[in-house]
Protein backbone atom coordinates (compact mmCIF):
# COMPACT_ATOMS: atom_id res chain seq x y z
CA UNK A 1 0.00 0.00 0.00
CA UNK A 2 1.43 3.69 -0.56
CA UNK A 3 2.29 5.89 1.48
CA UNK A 4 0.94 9.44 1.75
CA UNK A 5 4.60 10.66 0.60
CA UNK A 6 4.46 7.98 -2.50
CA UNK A 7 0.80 9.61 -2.92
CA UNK A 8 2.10 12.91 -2.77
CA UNK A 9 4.97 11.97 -5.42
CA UNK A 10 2.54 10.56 -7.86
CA UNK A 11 0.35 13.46 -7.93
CA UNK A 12 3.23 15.77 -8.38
CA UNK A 13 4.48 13.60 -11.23
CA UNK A 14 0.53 13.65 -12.98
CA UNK A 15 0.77 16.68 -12.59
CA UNK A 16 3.83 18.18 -14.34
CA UNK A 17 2.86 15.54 -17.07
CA UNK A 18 -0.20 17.19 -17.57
CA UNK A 19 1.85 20.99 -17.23
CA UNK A 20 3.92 19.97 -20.15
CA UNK A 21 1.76 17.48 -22.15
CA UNK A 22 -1.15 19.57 -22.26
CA UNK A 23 0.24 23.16 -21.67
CA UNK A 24 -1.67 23.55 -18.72
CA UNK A 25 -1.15 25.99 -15.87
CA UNK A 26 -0.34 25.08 -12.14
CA UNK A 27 -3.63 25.08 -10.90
CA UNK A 28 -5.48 23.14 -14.01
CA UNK A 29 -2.29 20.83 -14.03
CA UNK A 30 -3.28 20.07 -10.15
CA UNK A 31 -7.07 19.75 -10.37
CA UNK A 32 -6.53 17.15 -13.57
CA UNK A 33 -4.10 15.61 -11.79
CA UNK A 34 -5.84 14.99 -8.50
CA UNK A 35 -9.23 13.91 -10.32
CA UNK A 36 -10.77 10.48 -10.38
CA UNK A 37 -11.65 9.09 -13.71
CA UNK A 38 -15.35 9.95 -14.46
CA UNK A 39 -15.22 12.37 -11.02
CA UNK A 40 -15.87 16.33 -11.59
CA UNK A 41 -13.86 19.14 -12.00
CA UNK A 42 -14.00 22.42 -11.39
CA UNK A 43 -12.05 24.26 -14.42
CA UNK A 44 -12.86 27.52 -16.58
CA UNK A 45 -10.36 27.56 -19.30
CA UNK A 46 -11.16 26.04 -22.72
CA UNK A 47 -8.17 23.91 -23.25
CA UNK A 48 -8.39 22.58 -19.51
CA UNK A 49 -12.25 21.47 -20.22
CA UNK A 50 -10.81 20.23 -23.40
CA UNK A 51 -7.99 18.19 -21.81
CA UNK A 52 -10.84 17.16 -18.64
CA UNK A 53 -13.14 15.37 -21.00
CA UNK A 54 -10.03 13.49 -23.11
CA UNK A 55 -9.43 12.33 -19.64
CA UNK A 56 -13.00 10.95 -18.97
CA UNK A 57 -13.63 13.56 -16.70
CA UNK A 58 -16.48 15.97 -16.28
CA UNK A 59 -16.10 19.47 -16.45
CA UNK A 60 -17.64 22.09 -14.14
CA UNK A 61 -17.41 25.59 -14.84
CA UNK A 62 -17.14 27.65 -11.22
CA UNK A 63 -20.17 29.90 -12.76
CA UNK A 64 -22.55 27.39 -11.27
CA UNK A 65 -21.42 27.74 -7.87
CA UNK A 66 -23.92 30.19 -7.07
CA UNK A 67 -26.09 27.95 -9.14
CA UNK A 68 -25.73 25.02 -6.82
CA UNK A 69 -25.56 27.49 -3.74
CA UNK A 70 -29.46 28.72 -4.56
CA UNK A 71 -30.91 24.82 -5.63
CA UNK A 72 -29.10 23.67 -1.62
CA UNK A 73 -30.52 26.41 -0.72
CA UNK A 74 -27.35 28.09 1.00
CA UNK A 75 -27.41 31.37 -1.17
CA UNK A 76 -30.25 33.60 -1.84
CA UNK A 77 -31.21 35.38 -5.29
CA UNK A 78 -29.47 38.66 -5.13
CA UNK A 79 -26.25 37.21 -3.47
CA UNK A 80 -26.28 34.16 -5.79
CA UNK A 81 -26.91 36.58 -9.04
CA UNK A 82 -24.14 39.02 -7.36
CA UNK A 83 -21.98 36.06 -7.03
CA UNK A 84 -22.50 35.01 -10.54
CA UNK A 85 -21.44 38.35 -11.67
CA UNK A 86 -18.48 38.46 -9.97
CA UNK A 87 -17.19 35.11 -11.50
CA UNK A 88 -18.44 36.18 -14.84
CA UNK A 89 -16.08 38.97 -14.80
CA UNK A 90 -12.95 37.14 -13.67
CA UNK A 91 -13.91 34.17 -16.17
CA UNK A 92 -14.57 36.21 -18.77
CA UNK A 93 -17.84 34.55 -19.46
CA UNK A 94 -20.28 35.61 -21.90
CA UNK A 95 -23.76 37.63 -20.89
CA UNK A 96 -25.74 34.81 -22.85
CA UNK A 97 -24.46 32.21 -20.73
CA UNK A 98 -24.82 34.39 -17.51
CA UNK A 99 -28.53 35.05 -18.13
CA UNK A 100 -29.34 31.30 -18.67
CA UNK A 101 -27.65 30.94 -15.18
CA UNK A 102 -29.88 33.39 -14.18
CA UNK A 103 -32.77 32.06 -15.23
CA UNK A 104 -32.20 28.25 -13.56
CA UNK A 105 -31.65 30.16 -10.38
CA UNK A 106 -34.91 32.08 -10.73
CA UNK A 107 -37.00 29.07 -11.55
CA UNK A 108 -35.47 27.21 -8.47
CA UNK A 109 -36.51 30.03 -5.95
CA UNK A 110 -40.27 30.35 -7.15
């Protein structure tokens, strides 16, 4: 059985494989890395939800945080839709894509 250093070795192997294989940054390079085949990840660039789904894994953008905050009910409306905002900006997502994420939170609070 490994140890939690041999674990920790692995993963830092995985990911510097996927660094350089798949020109990835640190922090894709680590979630890929760290994910179980057919588990979720939480990613936002293109070529890192590209490189997640070659992998058989399944990509999560962090815009549905808030999503998922509002259907658990931890987050209300207007700090869930303030929330999405704020990721939108820093992800660079587009307004179409925000208002659908809009709407699925507004249906779940009715």
């Amino acid at each position: 059985m490994p140890t939690s250093e041999d674990q920790v070795t692995g993963l830092r192997r995985r990911r510097h494989g996927c660094a350089g294989r798949f020109r990835l940054g640190a922090g894709e390079s680590e979630v890929l890395a760290s994910a179980r085949r057919g588990g979720e990840v939480l990613v936002d660039e293109g070529r890192a939800t590209r490189v997640a789904e070659s992998l058989g894994l399944v990509p999560v953008s962090t815009l549905f945080i808030p999503v998922l905050g509002v259907v658990r009910g931890q987050l209300d409306l207007p700090s869930a839709r303030d929330l999405l905002h704020d990721l939108a900006v820093v992800t660079g997502a587009r307004a179409d894509v925000v208002l659908r994420l809009e709407r699925i939170m507004r249906r779940w609070t009715r």
